[in-house]
Protein backbone atom coordinates (compact mmCIF):
# COMPACT_ATOMS: atom_id res chain seq x y z
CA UNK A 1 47.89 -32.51 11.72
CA UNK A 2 44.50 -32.71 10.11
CA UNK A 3 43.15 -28.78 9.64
CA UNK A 4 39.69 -28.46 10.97
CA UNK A 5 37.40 -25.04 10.55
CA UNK A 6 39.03 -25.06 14.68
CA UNK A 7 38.12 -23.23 17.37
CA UNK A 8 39.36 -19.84 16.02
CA UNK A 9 37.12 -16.95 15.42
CA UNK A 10 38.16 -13.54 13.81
CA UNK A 11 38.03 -11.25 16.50
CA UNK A 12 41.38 -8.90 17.41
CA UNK A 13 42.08 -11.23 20.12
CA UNK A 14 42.38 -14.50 18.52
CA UNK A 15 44.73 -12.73 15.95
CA UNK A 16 47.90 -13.67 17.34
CA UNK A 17 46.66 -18.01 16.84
CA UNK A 18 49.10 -19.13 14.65
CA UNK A 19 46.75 -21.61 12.21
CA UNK A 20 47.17 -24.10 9.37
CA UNK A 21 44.67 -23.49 7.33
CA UNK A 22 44.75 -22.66 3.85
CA UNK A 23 43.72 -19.43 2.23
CA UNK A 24 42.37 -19.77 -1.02
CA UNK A 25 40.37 -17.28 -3.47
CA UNK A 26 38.55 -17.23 -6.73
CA UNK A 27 38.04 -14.35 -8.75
CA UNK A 28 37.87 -12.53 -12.02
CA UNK A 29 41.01 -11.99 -12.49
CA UNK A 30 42.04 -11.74 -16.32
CA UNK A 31 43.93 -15.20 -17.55
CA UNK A 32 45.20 -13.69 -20.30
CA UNK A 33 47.66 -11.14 -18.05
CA UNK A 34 45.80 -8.67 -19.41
CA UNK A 35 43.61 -5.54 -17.36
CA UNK A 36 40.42 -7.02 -18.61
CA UNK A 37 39.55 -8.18 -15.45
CA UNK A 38 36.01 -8.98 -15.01
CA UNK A 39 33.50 -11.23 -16.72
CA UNK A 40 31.02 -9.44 -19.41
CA UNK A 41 27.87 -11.29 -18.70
CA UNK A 42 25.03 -11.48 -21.58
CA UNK A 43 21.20 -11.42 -20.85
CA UNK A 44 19.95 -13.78 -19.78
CA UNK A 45 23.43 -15.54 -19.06
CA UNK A 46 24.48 -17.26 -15.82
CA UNK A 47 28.45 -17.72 -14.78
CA UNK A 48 29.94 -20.05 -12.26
CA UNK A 49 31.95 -17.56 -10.27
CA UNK A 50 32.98 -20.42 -7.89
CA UNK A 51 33.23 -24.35 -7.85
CA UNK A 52 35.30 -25.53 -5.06
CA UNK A 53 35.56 -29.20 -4.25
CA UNK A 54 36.45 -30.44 -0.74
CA UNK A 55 35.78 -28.95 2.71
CA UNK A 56 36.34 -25.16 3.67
CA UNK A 57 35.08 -22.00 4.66
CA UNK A 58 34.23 -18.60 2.53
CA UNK A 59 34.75 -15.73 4.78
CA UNK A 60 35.04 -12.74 2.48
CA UNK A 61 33.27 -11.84 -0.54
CA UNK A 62 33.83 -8.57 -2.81
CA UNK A 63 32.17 -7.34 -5.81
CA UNK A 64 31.02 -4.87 -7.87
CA UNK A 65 29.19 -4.39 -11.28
CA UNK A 66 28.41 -1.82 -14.07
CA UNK A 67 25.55 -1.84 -16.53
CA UNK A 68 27.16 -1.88 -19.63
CA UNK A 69 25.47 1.71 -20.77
CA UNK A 70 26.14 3.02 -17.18
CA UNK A 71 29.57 2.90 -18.05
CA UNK A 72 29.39 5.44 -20.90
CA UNK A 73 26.00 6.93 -20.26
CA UNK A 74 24.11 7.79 -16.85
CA UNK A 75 21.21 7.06 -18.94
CA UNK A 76 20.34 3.12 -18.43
CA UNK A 77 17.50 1.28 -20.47
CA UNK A 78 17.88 -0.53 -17.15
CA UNK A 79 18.67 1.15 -13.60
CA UNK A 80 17.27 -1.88 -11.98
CA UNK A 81 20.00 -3.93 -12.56
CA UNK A 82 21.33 -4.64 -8.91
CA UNK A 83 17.21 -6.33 -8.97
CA UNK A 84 17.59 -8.54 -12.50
CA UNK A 85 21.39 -9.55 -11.08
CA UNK A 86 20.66 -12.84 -9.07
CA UNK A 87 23.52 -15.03 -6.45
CA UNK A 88 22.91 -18.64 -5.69
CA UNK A 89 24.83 -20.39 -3.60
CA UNK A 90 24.89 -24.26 -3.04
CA UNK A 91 26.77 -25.87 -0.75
CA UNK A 92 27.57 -30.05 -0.31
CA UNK A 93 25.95 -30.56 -4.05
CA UNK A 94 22.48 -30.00 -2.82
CA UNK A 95 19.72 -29.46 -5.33
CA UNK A 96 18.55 -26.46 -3.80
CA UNK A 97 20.49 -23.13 -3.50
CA UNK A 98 21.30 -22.09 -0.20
CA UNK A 99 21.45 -18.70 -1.23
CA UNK A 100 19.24 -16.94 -4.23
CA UNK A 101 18.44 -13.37 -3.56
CA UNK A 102 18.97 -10.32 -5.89
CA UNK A 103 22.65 -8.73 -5.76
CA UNK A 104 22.28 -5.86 -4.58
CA UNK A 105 19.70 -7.21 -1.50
CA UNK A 106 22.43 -9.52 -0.61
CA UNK A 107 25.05 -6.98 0.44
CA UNK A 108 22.42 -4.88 2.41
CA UNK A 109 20.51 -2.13 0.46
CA UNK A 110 17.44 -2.81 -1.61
CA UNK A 111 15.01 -1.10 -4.07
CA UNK A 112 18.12 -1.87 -6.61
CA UNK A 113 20.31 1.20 -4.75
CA UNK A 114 23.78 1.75 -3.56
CA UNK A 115 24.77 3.89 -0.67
CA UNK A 116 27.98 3.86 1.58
CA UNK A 117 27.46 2.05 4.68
CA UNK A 118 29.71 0.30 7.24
CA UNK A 119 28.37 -2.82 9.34
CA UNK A 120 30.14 -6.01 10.59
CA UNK A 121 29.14 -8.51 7.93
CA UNK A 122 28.31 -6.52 4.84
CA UNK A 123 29.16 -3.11 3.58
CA UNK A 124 28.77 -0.88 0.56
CA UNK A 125 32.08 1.47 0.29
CA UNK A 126 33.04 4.00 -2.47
CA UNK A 127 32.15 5.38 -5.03
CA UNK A 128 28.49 5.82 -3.84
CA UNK A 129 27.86 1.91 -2.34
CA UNK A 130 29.83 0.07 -5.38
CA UNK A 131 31.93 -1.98 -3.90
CA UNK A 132 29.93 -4.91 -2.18
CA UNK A 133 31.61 -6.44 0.88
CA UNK A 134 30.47 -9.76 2.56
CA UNK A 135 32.22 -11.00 5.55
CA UNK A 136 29.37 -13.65 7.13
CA UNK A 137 31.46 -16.92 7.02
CA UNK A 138 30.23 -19.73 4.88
CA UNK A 139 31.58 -23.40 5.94
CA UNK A 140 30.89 -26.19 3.07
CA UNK A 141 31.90 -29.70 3.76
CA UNK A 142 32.21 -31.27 0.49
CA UNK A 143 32.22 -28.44 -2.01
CA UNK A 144 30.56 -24.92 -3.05
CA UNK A 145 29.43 -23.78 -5.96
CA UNK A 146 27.98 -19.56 -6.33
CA UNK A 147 26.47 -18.88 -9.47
CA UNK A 148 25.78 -15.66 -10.83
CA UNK A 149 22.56 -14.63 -13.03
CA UNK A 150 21.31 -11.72 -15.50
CA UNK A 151 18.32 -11.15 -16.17
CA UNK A 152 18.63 -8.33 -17.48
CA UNK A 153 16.52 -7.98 -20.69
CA UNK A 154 18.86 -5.93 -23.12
CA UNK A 155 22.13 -4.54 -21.82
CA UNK A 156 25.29 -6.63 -21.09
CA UNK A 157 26.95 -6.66 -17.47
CA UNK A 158 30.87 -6.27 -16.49
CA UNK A 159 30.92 -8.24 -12.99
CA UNK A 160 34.17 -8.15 -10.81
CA UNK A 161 34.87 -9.90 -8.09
CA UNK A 162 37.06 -11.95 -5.16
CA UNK A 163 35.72 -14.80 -3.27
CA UNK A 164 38.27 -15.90 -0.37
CA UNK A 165 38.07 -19.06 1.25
CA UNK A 166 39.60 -21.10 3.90
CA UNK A 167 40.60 -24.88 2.06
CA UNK A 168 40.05 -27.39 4.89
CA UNK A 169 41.29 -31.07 5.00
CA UNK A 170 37.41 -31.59 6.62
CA UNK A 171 34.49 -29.92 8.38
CA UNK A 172 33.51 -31.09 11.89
CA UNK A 173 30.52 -31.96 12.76
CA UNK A 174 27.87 -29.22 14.44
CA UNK A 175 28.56 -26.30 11.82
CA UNK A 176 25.65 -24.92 10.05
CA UNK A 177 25.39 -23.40 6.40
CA UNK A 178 24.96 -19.95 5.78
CA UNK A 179 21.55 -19.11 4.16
CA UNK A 180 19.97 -15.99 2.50
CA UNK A 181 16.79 -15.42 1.09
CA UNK A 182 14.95 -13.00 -0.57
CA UNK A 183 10.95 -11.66 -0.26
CA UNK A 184 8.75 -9.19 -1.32
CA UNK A 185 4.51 -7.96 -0.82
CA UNK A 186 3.97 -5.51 -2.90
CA UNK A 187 2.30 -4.04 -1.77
CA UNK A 188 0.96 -5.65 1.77
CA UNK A 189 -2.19 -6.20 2.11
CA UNK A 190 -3.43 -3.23 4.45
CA UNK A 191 -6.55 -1.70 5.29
CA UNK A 192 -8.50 0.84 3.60
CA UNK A 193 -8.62 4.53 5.64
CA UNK A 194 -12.27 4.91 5.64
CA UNK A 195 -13.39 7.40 8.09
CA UNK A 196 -11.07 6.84 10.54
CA UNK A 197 -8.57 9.90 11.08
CA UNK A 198 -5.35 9.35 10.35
CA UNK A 199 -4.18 8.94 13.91
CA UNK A 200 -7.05 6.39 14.68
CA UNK A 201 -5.93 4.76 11.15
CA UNK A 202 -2.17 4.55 11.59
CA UNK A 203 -2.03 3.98 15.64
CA UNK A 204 -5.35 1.86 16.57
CA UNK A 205 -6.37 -1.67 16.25
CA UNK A 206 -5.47 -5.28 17.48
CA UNK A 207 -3.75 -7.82 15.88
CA UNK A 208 -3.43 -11.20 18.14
CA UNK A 209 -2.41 -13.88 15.80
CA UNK A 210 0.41 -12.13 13.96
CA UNK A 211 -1.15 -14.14 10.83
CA UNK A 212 -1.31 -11.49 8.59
CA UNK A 213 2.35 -9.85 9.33
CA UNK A 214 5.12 -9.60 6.79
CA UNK A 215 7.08 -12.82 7.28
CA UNK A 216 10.40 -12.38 6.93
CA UNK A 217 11.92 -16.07 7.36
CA UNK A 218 9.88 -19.24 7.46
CA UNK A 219 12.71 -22.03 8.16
CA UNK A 220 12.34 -25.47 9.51
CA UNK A 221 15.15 -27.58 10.57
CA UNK A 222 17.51 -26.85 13.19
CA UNK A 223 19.55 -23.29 13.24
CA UNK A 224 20.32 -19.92 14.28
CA UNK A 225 18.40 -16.61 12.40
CA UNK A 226 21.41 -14.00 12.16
CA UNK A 227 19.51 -11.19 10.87
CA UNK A 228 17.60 -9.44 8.08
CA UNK A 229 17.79 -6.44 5.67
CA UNK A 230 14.18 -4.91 5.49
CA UNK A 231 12.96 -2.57 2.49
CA UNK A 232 9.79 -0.91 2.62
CA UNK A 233 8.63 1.88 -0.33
CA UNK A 234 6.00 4.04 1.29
CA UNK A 235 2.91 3.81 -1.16
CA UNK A 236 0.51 6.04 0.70
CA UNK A 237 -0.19 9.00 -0.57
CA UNK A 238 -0.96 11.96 1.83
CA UNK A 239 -0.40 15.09 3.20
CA UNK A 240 -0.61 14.03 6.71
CA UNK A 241 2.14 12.57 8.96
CA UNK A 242 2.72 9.26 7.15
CA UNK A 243 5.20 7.12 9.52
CA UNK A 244 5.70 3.77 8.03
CA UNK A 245 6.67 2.06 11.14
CA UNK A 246 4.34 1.05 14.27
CA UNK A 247 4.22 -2.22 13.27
CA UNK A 248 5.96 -4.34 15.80
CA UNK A 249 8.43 -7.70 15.10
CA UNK A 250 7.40 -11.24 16.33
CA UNK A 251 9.05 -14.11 15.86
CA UNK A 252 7.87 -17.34 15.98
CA UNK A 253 9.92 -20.34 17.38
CA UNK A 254 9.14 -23.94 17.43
CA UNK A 255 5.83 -24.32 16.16
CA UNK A 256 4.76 -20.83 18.80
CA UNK A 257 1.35 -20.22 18.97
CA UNK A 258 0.00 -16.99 20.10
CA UNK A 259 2.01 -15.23 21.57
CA UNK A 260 5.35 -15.65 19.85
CA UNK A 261 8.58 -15.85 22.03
CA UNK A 262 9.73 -12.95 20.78
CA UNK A 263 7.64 -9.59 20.65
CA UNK A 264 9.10 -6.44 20.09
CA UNK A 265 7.22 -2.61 20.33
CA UNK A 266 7.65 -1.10 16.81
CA UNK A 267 9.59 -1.23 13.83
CA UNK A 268 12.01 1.31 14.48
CA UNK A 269 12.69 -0.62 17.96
CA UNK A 270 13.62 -4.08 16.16
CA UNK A 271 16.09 -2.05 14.44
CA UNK A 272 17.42 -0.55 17.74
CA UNK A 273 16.32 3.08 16.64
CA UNK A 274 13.94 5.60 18.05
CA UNK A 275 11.13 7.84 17.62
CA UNK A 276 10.66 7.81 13.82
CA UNK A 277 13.78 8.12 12.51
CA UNK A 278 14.73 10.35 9.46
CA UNK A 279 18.59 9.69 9.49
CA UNK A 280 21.31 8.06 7.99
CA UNK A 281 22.96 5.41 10.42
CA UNK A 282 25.20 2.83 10.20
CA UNK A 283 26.56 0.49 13.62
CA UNK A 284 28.36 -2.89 13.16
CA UNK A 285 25.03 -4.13 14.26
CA UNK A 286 22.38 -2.06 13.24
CA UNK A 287 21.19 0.92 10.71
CA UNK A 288 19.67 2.68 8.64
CA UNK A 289 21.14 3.19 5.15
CA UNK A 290 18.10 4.76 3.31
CA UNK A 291 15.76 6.93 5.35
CA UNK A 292 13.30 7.97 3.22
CA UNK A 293 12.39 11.36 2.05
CA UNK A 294 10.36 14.40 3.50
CA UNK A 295 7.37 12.56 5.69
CA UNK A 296 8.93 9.36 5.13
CA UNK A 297 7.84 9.21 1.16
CA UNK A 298 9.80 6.42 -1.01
CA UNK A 299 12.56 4.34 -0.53
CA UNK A 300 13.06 2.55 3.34
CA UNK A 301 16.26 0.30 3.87
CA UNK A 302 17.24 -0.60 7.40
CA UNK A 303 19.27 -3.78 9.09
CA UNK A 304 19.44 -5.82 12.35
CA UNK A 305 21.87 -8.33 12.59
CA UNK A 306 21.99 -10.75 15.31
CA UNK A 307 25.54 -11.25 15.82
CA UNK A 308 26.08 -11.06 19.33
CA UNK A 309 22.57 -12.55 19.90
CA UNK A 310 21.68 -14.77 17.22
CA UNK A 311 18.29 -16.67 17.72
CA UNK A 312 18.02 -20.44 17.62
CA UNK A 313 15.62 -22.66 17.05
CA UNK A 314 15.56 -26.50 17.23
CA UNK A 315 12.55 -27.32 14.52
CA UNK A 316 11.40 -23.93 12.96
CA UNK A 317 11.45 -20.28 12.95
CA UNK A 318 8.96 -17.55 11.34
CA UNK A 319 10.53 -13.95 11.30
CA UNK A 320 7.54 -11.60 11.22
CA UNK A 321 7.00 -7.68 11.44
CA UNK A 322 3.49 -6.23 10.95
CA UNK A 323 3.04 -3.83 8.17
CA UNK A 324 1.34 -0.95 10.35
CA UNK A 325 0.25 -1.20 13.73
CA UNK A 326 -2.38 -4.12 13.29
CA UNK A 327 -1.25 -4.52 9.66
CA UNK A 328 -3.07 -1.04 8.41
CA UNK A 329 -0.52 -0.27 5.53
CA UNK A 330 -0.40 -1.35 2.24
CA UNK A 331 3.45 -0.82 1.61
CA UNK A 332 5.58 -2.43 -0.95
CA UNK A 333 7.32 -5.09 1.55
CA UNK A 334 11.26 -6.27 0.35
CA UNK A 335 13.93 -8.11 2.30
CA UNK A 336 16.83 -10.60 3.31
CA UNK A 337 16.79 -13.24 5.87
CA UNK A 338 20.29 -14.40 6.96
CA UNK A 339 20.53 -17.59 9.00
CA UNK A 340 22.71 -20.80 9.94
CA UNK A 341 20.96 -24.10 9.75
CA UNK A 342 21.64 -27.98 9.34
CA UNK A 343 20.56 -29.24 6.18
CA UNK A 344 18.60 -29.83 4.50
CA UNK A 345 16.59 -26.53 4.44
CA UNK A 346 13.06 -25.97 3.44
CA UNK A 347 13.90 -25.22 -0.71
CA UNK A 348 12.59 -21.89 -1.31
CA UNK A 349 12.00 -19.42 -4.59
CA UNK A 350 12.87 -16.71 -5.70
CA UNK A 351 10.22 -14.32 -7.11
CA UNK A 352 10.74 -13.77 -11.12
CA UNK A 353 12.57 -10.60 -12.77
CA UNK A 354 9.09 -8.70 -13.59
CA UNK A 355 8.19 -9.27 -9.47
CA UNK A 356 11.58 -7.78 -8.22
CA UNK A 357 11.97 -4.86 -9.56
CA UNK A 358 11.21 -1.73 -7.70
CA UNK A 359 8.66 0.84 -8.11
CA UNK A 360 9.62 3.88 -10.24
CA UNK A 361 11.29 6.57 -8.03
């Protein structure tokens, strides 16, 4: 019997399917049979942590990682490692990663922070968020290759980790290939206050052409958008009530012109919250793992992951979310797109070390 990625999902119900595929992993184990069981990455270094030939399927990925001084010292020359730490993935030996976002963006909490949070494809568990936990599934038809890169400028890195994959004897047809990408605008390009009060500044104006909104994703090809990680650092400075977060989502399928196919009422809606949130909350689906301080000063991280409802498109896709009602704010802008598509993909970047890491806390 040939063994196919099959019909088989994850869920408790499918379970009990006896299958013949094969479970494979790679990891850091130590070779020697010793405990050292991790690779010690140097500046500026970059590992293979995977090179898998043939067809199959990641569906699990666990790491974590210590600054080398963060081990012995809570002092760190650089606390922004999770931001100079960079994943690529390539899949079918394509030129251009699939995958290329900053480690600690990739498993769901920005601005180079760790938290605990639970949600169905990625989590951060104890001590304090340091153990990473990916479960999106990956399918690869003639090979995968993740890379991992420092960037880090002085201090070495000790980087553990498990990758666990399904070996297949070939991929069918109709599968896409998991995709993540990384963005920042920092800050957005917002509107001077003026002499308009700060209700007329934060909750008045028009914005029909969703031009100027933070985009997200900007994919063309054929796919599904699964979600996105979104990190905003409130930059304004004031006394008065400061919400972050009347700027609604719109996404753009198919070449859209005004008005998108999908508009939503508000930031905190997209993320299937309410009424200005100042909570911790974490759903399979949907959360928020960094809420922000007093008035909703410094560090934002939220998700929305379209698992249930993933959103296709059959030639392109734009992800947007306006930055303020009518784009008012000038907020530093971070995030993660996570989509299927066929290849090939539109190659993108990823911004350089001194562009990704966060503003002082």
């Amino acid at each position: 019997m040939t063994v196919k990625y099959g019909p088989y999902g994850s869920s408790l119900r499918d379970l009990p399917r006896l299958r013949s595929t094969r479970r494979r992993r790679a990891s850091s184990w130590d070779r020697t049979g010793g405990n050292d069981d991790r690779l010690t990455l140097e500046p500026g270094q970059t590992a293979t942590l995977a090179d898998i030939q043939g067809a199959g399927s990641i569906n699990h990925i666990w790491v974590t990682v210590a600054n080398e001084r963060g081990v012995r010292d809570p002092w760190m020359r650089e606390p922004d490692y999770l931001r100079r730490l960079v994943l690529r993935a390539y899949w079918d030996d394509e030129a251009h990663p699939s995958i290329a976002v900053p480690l600690g963006d990739l498993f769901g909490v920005g601005h180079g922070r760790t938290t605990n949070f639970v949600s169905a494809p990625l989590q951060m568990g104890p001590e304090d968020g340091k153990g990473f936990n990916c479960f999106f599934h990956m399918p690869f038809g003639t090979g995968a290759r993740l890379d991992i890169t420092s960037e880090l400028a002085h201090e070495r890195v000790f980087f553990y980790y498990y990758i666990d994959y399904e070996e297949l004897d070939e991929l069918e047809d109709g599968l896409g290939r998991f995709h993540a990408q990384w963005r920042r605008s920092n800050p957005c390009p917002g509107v001077e206050q003026g002499s308009e009060s700060n209700a007329e500044f934060l909750l008045t104006g028009t914005n029909l052409d969703g031009k100027a909104n933070y985009t997200i994703l900007d994919a063309t090809g054929r796919g599904h958008y699964v979600g996105c990680v979104l990190n905003i650092h409130n930059l304004r400075d004031t006394n008065e009530w400061n919400w972050y977060g009347e700027g609604d989502d719109m996404i753009f399928i198919d070449g859209d012109q005004w008005p998108p196919t999908l508009h939503g009422t508000g930031t905190e809606d997209y993320f299937n919250t309410a009424w200005c949130p100042t909570q911790t909350y974490h759903a399979p689906y949907h959360g928020i793992t960094l809420p922000g301080g007093d008035n909703w000063s410094g560090h934002i991280s939220l998700y929305r992951f379209h698992i249930e409802d993933p959103i296709p498109f059959e030639r392109s896709i734009r992800v947007s979310i306006e930055h303020g009602h009518a784009n008012k704010r000038s907020d530093d802008y971070s995030s993660v797109a996570y989509w299927y598509q066929a290849e090939p993909h539109l190659p993108f970047t990823l911004d350089p070390v001194e562009d990704r890491v966060p503003h002082t806390r």
